[in-house]
Protein backbone atom coordinates (compact mmCIF):
# COMPACT_ATOMS: atom_id res chain seq x y z
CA UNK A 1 -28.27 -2.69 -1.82
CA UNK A 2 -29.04 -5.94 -2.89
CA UNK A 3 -26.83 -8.27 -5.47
CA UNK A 4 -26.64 -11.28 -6.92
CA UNK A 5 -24.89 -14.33 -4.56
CA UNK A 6 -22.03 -15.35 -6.61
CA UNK A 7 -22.65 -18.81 -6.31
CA UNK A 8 -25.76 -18.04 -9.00
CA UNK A 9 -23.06 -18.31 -11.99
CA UNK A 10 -20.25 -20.96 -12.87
CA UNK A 11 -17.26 -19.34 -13.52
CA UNK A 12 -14.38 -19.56 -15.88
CA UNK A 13 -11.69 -17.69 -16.83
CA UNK A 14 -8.85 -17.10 -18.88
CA UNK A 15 -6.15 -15.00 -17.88
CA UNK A 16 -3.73 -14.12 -19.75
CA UNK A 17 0.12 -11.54 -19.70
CA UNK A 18 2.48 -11.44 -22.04
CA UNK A 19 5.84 -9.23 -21.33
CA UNK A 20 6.76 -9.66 -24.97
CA UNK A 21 5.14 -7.93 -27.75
CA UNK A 22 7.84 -8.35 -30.33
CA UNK A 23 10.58 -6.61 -31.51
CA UNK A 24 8.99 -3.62 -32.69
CA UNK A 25 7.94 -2.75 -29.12
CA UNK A 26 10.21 -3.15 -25.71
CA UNK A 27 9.54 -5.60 -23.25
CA UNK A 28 6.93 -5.08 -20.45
CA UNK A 29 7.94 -5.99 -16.96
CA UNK A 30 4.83 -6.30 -15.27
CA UNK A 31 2.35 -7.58 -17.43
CA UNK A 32 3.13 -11.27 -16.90
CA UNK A 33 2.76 -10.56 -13.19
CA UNK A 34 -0.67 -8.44 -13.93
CA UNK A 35 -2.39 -12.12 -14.95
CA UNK A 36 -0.93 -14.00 -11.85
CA UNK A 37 -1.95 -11.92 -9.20
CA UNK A 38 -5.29 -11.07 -11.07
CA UNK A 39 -5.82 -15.18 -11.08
CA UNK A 40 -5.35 -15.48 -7.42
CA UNK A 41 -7.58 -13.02 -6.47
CA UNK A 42 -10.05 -14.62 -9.10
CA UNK A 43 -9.15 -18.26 -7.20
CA UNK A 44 -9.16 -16.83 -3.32
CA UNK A 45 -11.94 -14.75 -2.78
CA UNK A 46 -14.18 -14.61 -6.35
CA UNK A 47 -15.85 -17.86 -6.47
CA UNK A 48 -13.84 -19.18 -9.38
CA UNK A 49 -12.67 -22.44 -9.39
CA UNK A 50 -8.65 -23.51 -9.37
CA UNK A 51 -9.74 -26.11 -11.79
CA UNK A 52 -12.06 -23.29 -13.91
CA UNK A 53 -9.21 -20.58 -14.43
CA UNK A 54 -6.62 -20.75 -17.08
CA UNK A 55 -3.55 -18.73 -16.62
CA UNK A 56 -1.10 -18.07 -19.69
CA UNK A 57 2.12 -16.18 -19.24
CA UNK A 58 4.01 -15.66 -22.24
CA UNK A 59 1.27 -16.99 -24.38
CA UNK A 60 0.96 -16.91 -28.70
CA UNK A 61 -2.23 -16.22 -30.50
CA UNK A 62 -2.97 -19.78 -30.53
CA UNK A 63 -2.20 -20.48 -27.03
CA UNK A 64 -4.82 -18.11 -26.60
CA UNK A 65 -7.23 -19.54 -29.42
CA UNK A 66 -7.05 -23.30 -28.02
CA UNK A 67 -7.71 -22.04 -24.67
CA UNK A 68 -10.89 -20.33 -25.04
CA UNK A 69 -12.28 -23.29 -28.06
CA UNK A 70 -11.03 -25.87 -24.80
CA UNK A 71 -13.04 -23.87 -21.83
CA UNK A 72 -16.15 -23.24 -24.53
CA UNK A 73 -16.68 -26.67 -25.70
CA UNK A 74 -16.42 -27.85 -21.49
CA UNK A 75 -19.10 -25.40 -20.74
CA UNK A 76 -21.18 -26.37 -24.07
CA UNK A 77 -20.30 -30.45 -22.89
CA UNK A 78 -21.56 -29.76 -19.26
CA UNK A 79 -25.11 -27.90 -20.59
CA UNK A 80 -24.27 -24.96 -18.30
CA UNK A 81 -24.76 -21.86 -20.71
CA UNK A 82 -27.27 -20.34 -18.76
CA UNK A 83 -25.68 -20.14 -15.78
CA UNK A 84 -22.29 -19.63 -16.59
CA UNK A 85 -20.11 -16.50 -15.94
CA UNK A 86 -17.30 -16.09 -18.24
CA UNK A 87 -13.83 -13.55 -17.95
CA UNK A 88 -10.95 -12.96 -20.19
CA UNK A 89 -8.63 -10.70 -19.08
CA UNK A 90 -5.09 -9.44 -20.82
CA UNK A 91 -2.03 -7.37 -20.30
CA UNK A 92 0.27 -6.87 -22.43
CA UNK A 93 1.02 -4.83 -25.54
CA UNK A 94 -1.61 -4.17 -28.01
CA UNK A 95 -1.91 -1.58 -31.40
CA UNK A 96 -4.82 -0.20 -33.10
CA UNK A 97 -5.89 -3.89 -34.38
CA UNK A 98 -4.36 -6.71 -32.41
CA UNK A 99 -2.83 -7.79 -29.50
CA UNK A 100 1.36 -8.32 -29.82
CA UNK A 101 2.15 -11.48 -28.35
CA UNK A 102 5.65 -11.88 -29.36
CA UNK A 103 6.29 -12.92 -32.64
CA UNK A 104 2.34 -13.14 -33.14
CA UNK A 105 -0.56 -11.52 -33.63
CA UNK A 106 -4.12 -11.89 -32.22
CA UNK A 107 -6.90 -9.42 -34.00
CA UNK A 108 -8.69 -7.55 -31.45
CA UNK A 109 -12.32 -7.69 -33.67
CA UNK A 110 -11.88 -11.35 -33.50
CA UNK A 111 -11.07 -11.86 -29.56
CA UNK A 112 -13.84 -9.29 -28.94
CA UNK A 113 -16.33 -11.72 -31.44
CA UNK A 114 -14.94 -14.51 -29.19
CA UNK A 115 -16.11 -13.24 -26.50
CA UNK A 116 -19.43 -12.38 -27.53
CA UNK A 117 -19.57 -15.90 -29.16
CA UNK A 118 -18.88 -17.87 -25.63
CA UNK A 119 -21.31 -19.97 -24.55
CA UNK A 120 -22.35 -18.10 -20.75
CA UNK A 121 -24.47 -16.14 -19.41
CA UNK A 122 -22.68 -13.49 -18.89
CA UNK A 123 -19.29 -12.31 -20.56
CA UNK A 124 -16.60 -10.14 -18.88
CA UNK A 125 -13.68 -9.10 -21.29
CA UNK A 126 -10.67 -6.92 -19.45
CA UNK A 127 -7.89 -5.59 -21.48
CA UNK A 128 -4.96 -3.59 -20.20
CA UNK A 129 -2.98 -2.43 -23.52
CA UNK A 130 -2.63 0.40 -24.98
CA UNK A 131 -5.16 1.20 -27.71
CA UNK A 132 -6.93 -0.86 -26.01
CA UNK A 133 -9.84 0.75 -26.20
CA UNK A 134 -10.42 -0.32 -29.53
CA UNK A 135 -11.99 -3.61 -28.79
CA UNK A 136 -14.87 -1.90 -27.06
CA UNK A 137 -15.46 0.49 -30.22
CA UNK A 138 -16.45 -1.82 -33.16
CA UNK A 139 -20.12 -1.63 -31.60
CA UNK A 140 -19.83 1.84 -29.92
CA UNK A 141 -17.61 2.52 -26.92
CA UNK A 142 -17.27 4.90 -23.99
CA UNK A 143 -14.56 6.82 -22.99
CA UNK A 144 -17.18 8.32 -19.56
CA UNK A 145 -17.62 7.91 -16.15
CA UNK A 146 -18.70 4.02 -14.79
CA UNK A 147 -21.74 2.60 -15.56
CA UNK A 148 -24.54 2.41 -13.01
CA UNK A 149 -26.53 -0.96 -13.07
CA UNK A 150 -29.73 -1.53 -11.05
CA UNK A 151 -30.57 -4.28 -8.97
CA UNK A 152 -33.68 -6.59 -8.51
CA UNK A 153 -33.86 -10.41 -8.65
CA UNK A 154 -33.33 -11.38 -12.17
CA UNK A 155 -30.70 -12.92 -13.30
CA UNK A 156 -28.13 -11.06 -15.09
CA UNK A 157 -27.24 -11.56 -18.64
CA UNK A 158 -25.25 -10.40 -21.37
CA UNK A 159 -21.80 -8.97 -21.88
CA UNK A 160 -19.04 -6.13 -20.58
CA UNK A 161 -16.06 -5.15 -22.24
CA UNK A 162 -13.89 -2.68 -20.21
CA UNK A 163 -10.35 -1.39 -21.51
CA UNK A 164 -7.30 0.03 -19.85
CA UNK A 165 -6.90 3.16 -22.04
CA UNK A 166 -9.31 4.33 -25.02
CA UNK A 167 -8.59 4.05 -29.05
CA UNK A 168 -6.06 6.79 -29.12
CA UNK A 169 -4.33 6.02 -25.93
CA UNK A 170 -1.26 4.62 -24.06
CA UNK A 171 -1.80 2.18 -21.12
CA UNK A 172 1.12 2.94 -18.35
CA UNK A 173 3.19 0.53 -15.77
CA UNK A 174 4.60 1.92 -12.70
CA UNK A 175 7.50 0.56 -11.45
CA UNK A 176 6.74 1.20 -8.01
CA UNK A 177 3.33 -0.03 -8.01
CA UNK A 178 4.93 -3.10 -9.72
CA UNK A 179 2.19 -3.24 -12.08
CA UNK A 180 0.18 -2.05 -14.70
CA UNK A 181 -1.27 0.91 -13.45
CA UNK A 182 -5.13 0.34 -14.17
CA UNK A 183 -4.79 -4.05 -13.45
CA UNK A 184 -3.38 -2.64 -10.21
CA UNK A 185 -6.31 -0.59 -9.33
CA UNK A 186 -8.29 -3.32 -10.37
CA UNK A 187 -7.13 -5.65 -8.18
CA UNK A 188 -6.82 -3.13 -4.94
CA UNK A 189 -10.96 -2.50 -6.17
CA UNK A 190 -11.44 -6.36 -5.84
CA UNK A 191 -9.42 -6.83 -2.85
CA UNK A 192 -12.09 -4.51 -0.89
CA UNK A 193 -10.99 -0.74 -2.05
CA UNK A 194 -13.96 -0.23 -4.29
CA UNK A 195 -16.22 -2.40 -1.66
CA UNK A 196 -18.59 1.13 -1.90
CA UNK A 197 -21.58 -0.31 -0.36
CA UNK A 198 -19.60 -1.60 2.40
CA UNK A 199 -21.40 -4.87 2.22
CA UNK A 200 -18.39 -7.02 1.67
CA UNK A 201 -19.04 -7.89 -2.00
CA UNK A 202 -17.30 -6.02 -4.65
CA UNK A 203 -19.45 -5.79 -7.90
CA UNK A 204 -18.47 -5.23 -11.39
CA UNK A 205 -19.95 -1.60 -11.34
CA UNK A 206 -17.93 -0.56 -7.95
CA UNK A 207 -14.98 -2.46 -9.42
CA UNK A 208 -14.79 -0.47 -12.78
CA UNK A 209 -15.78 2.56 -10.77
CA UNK A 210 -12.35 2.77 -8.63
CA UNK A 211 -10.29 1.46 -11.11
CA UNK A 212 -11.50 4.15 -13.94
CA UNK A 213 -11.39 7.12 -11.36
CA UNK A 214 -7.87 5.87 -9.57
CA UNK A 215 -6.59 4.90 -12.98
CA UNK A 216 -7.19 8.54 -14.24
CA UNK A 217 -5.63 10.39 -11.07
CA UNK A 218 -2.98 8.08 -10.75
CA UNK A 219 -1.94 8.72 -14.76
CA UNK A 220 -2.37 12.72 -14.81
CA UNK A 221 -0.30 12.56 -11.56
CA UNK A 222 2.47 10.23 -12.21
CA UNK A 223 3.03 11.59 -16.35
CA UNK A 224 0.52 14.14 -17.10
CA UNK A 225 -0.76 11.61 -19.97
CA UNK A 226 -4.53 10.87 -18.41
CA UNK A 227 -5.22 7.51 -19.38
CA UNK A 228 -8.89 7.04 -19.65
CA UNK A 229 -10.32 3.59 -18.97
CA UNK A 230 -13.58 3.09 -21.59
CA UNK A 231 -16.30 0.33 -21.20
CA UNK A 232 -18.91 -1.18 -23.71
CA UNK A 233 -22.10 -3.19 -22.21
CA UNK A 234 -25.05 -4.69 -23.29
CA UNK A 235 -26.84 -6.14 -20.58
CA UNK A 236 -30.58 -8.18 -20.32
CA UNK A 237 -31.86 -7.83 -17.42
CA UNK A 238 -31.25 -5.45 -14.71
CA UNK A 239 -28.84 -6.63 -11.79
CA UNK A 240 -24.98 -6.44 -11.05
CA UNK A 241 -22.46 -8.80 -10.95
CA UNK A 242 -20.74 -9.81 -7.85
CA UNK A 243 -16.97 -10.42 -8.12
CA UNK A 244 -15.57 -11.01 -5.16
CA UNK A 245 -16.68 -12.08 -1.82
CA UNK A 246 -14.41 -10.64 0.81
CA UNK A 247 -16.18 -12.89 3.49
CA UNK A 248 -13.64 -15.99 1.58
CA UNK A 249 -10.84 -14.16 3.02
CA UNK A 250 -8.71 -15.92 5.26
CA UNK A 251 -6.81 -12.63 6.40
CA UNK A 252 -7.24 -9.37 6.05
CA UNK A 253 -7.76 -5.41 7.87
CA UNK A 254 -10.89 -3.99 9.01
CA UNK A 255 -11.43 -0.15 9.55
CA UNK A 256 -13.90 0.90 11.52
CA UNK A 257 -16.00 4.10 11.52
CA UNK A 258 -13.11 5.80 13.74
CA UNK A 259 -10.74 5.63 10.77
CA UNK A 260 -11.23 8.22 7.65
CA UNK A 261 -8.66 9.75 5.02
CA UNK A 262 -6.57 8.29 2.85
CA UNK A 263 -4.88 4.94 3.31
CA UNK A 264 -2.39 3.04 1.82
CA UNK A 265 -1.19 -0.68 2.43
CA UNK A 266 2.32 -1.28 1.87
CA UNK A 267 4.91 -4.19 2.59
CA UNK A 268 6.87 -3.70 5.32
CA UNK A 269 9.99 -2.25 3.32
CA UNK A 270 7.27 0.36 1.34
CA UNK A 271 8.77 -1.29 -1.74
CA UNK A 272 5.12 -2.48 -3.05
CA UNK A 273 1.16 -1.25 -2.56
CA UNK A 274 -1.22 -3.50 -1.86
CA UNK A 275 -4.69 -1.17 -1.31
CA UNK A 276 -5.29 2.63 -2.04
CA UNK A 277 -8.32 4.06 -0.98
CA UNK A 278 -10.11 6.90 0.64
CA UNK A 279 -12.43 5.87 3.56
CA UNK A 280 -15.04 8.43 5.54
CA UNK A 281 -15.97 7.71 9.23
CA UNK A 282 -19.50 6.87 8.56
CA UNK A 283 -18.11 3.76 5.96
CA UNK A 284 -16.75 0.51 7.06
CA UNK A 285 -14.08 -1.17 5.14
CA UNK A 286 -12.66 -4.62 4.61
CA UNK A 287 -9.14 -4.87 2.79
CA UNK A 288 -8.55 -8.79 2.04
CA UNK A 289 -4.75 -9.59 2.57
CA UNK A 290 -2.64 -12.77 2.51
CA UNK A 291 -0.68 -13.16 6.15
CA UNK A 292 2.54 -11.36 6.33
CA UNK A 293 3.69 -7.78 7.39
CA UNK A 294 2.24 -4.34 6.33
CA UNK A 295 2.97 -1.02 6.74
CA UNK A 296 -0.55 1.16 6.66
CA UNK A 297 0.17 4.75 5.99
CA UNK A 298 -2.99 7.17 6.92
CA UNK A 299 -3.24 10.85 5.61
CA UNK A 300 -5.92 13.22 7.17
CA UNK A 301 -4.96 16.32 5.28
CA UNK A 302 -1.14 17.42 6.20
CA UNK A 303 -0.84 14.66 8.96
CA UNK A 304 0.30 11.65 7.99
CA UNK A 305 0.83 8.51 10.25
CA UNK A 306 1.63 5.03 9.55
CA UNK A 307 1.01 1.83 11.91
CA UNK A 308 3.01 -1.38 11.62
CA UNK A 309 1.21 -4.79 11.56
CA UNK A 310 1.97 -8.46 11.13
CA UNK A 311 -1.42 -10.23 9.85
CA UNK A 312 -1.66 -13.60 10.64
CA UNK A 313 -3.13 -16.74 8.69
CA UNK A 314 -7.15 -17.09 9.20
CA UNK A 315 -7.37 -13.77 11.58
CA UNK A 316 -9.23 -10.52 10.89
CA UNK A 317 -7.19 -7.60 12.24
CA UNK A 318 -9.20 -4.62 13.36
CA UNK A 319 -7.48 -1.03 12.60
CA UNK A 320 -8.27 1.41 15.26
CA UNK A 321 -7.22 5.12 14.37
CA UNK A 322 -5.43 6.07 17.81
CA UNK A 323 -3.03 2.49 17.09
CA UNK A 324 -1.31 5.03 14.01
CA UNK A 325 1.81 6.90 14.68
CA UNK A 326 2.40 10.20 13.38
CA UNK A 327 5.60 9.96 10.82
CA UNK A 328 6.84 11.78 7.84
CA UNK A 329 4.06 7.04 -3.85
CA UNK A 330 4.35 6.00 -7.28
CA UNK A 331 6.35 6.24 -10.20
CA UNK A 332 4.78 5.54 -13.57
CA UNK A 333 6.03 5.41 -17.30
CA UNK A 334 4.18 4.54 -20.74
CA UNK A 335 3.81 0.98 -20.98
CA UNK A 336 7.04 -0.65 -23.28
CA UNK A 337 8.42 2.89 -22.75
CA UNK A 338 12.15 3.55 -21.08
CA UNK A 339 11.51 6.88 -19.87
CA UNK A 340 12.49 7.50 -16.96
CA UNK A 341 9.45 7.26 -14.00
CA UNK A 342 7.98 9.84 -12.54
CA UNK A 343 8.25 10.28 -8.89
CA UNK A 344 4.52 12.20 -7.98
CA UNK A 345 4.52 11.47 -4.04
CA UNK A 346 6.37 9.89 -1.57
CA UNK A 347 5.03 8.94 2.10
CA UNK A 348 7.81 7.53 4.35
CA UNK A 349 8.15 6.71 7.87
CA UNK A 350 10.59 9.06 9.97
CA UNK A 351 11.46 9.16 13.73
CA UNK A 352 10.71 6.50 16.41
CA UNK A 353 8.19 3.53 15.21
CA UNK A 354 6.43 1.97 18.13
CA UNK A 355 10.04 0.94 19.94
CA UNK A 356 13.46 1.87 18.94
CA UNK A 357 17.18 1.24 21.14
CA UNK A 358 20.15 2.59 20.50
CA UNK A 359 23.71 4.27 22.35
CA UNK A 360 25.76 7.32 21.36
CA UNK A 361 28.01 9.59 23.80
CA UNK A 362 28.21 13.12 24.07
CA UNK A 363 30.25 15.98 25.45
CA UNK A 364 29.40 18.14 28.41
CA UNK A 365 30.32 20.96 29.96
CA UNK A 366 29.57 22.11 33.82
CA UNK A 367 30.83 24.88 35.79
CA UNK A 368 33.08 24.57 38.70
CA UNK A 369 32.54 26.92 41.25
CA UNK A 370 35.42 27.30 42.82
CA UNK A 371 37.52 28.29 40.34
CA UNK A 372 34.78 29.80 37.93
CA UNK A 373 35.55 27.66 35.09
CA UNK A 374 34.07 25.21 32.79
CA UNK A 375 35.34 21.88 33.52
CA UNK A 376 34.57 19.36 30.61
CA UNK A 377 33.35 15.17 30.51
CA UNK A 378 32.32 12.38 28.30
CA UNK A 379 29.68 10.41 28.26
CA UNK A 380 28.55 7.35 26.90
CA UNK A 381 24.49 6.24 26.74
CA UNK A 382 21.88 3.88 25.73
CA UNK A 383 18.87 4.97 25.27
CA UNK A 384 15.34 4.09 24.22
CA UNK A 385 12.44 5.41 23.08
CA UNK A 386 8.64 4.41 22.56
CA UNK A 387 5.16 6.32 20.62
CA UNK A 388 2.79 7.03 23.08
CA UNK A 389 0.37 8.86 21.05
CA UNK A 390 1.14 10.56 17.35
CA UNK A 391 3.25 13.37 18.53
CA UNK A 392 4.30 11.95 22.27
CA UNK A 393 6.90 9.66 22.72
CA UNK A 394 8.62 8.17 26.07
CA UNK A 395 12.68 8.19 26.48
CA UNK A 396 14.54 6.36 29.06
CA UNK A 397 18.52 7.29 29.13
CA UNK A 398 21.21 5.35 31.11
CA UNK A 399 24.60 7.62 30.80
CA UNK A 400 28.15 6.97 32.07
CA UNK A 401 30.15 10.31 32.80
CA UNK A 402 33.77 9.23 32.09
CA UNK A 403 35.95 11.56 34.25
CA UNK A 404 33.56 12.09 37.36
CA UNK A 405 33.07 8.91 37.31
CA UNK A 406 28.90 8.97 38.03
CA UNK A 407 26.19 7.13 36.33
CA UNK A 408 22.72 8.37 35.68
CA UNK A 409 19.75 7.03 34.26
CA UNK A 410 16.37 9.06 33.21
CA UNK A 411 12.98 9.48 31.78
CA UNK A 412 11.01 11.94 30.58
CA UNK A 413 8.44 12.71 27.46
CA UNK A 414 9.35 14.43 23.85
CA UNK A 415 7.10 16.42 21.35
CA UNK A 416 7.75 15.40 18.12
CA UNK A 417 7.24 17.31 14.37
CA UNK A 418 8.02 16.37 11.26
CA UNK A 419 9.28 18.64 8.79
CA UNK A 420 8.99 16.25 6.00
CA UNK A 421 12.59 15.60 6.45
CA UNK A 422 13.58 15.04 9.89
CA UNK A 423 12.10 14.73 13.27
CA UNK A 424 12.58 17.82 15.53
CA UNK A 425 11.79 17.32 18.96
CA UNK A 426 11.78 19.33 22.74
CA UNK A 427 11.31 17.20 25.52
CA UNK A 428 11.82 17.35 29.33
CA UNK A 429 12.74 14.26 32.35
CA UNK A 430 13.89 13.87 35.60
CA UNK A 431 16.08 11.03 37.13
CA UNK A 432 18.57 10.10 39.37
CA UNK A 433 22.46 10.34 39.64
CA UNK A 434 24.80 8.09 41.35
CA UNK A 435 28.36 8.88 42.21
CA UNK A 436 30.63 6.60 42.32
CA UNK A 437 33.89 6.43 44.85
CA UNK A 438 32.92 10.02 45.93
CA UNK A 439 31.30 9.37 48.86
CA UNK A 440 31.30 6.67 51.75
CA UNK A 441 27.29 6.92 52.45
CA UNK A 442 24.79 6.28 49.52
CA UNK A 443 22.43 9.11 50.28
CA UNK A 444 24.86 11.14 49.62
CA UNK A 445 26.51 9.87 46.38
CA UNK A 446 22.59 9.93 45.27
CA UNK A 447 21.36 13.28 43.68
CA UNK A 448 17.83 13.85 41.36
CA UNK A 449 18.52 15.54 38.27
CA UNK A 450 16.14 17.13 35.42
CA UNK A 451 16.66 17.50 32.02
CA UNK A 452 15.22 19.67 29.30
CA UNK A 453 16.43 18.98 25.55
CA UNK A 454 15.88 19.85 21.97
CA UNK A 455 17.15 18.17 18.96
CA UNK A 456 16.36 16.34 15.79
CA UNK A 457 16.42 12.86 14.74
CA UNK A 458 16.79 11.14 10.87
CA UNK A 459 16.68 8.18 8.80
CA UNK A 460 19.50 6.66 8.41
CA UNK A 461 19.19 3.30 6.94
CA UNK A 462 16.27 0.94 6.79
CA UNK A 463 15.88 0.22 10.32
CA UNK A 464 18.20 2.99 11.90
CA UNK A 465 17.90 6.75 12.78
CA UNK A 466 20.58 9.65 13.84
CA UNK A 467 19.79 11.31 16.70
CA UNK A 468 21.69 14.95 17.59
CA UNK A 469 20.37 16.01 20.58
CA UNK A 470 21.73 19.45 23.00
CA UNK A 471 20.42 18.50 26.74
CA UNK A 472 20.55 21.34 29.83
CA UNK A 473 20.78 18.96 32.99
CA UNK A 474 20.34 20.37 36.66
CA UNK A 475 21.82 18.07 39.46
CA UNK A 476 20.42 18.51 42.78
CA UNK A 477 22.66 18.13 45.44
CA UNK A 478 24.22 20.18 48.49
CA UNK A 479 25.44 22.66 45.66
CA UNK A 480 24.03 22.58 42.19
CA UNK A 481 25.33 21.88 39.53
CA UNK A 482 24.46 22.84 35.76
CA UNK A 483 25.56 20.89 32.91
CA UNK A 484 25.29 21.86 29.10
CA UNK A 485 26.23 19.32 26.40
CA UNK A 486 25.75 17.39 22.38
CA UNK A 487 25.47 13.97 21.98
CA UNK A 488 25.05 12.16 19.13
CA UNK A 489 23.37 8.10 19.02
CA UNK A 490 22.02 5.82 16.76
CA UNK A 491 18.78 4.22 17.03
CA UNK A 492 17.74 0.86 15.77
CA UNK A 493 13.67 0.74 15.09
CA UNK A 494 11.57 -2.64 15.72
């Protein structure tokens, strides 16, 4: 599919969040944050210059008046109507006629008039309030699925106004997405999410596409209020409009056509999101990311797995599907609401991540033959463990036995399942045992043992896990002997 090189338009912007909508209406936490991170994605990757994009945080109606009379009369001054590209974008509160910024008032007839009025070729106004929806309904609005625009080699003029939430609606902020739920989706569709073409350009149709449909699953999930995102148009010309170029990126994931299902980017701590999306073998898919470390969590119907990954400045990092792990999100409210969120899915990380360490002890028990009892030892241990594969993971075991004073050390494989709360595991290994002071020749203080074992293992902490864990362990020597036991150890995870 072909579209229009973004270098074709000059772009401006003005970008603006404002937390406070007055006292009539509670305080927003996100919005503010909603116009900074929506201006550096404008500044990285969409062709907008530093110099050309105006960000207000905590803005009044004139603020917001001098700005956009300022950035027309440099585009009128600088001849460059016909080839200019122009986007406003707001969160914050809003009602039925205006948008609340603080203790004033901007009418939303007369910033939608604004727009229409600015001297470019094209117009983008983005609003995520609620009621929002009103500014696209004084000439006819749509509360319907995205827009399809065609493409040929004219250049593109005219005007779109897309809204959070129709007329009648609420918009909604989640505090774990630590956003505004649509401006999130938004951003995630610019970042390379809605990249539907998979030609490393995200348009303004594949843009509003994602963040209508994820806005609208997202908001029945998370509340049960849908919250439909509505659009007005009126285009010349037939064409789309490119918004971001993920080939600016400087870092960022690629996922070939051996990945598919649903992924999620998180930070390392899977406090924030950074990309939701749902990717099929035969697509390709670029996520743009600033350097830093992720957490990628990957669901293929019941299995989930996650995969760990520092990204580093100026490097493309290729995701392979066998580099996941197999391991055991988002809370949303009305925006200016205090109700408490709504948890509608969780995906968390359980058992060993690619390396974990630890030490524990345990109690055993062994028979002595020549008395028929059960004589009884300590032990202490450090052990280790590693993911092979998504349900395979390597141990290696070093244990001191206390009273018989003998050290062994051993390896062996575990299966591992997740019951969406812990990780149970069987496993088996084979090793060696030395005896210490026992005997005067080392062949003979040196036995093979082999170990089977079940047990389960939990979070504990951030980095740590619990691990119980009931071992059998045969000891080859001139006689047997059989030893059953419980230990207990912590693990730390890289």
């Amino acid at each position: 599919m072909s579209v229009f090189s973004q270098t074709q338009y000059l772009r401006y912007a003005i970008i603006v969040g404002q937390n406070d909508g007055g006292a009539s209406v509670g305080k927003l936490q996100y919005a503010e944050r909603d116009a900074r991170r929506v201006a550096d994605v404008l500044k990285s990757i969409g062709d907008f210059p530093k110099e050309n994009v105006i960000l207000l945080t905590n803005p009044d109606s004139l603020d917001i008046l001098n700005s956009i009379e300022r950035t027309s009369l440099l585009v009128r001054n600088k001849q460059e109507q016909e080839k200019a590209l122009f986007m406003f974008y707001y969160s914050g509160h809003a009602d039925i006629s205006s948008l609340l910024l603080g203790k004033t008032r901007f009418s939303l007839e007369k910033i939608q008039k604004m727009i229409t009025a600015f001297p470019a070729a094209f117009k983008i106004g983005v609003f995520d309030a609620c009621q929002s929806g009103v500014v696209t309904a004084f000439k006819g609005g749509t509360r319907a699925e995205p827009f399809y625009l065609q493409n040929n080699a004219a250049l593109v003029k005219g005007q779109a106004i897309i809204a959070s939430a129709s007329a009648t609606e609420r918009a909604q902020e989640s505090s774990t997405l630590k956003g505004s739920v649509f401006t999130f989706h938004w951003i995630n569709g610019l970042n390379g999410s809605a990249d539907i073409s998979a030609d490393n350009q995200v348009t303004l149709n594949e843009a509003y596409q994602y963040a209508y449909r994820k806005t609208i699953e997202t908001s029945a999930l998370a509340t049960g209020e849908i919250q439909h995102p509505v659009y007005r148009f009126n285009i010349a010309g037939q064409g789309d409009i490119v918004l971001t170029n993920l080939n600016k990126s400087e870092s960022g994931i690629f996922l070939g056509n051996d990945c598919e299902g649903k992924f999620l980017v998180l930070s390392e701590d899977f406090l924030e999101v950074y990309a939701d999306f749902y990717k099929e073998k035969s697509r390709d898919i670029f996520i743009s990311l600033n350097h830093g470390k992720y957490t990628i969590v990957n669901a293929r119907g019941s299995d989930v797995s996650t995969l760990a990954l520092t990204l580093k400045r100026k490097i493309i990092t290729n995701v392979k599907q066998n580099m996941f792990i197999a391991n055991t999100l988002t809370e949303s409210r009305i925006k200016g609401h205090s109700d408490s969120p709504v948890n509608y899915s969780k995906t968390m990380p359980r058992g060993y991540r690619d390396l974990s360490i630890g030490g524990g002890a345990g109690f055993v028990l062994y028979p002595d033959f020549d008395t028929d009892n059960w004589d009884r030892d300590v032990f202490l241990q450090i052990t280790s463990g590693y993911s092979l594969f998504s349900n395979v993971s390597l141990y290696l075991d070093a244990q001191a036995l206390l009273f018989c004073k003998s050290g062994q050390i051993q390896a062996g494989l575990d299966y591992v399942k997740n019951n969406g709360v812990s990780d149970l595991f069987i496993g088996a290994g084979g090793g060696l045992e030395y005896a210490f002071h026992q005997f005067s020749d080392f062949s003979d203080a040196l036995s093979g043992t082999a170990t089977v074992h079940a047990g389960f293992t939990t979070s504990i902490g951030k980095h740590a896990n619990l691990q119980v864990r009931i071992p059998f362990t045969a000891v080859f020597k001139e006689t047997h002997d059989y030893r059953l036991g419980v230990d207990f150890s912590i693990f730390f995870r890289k």
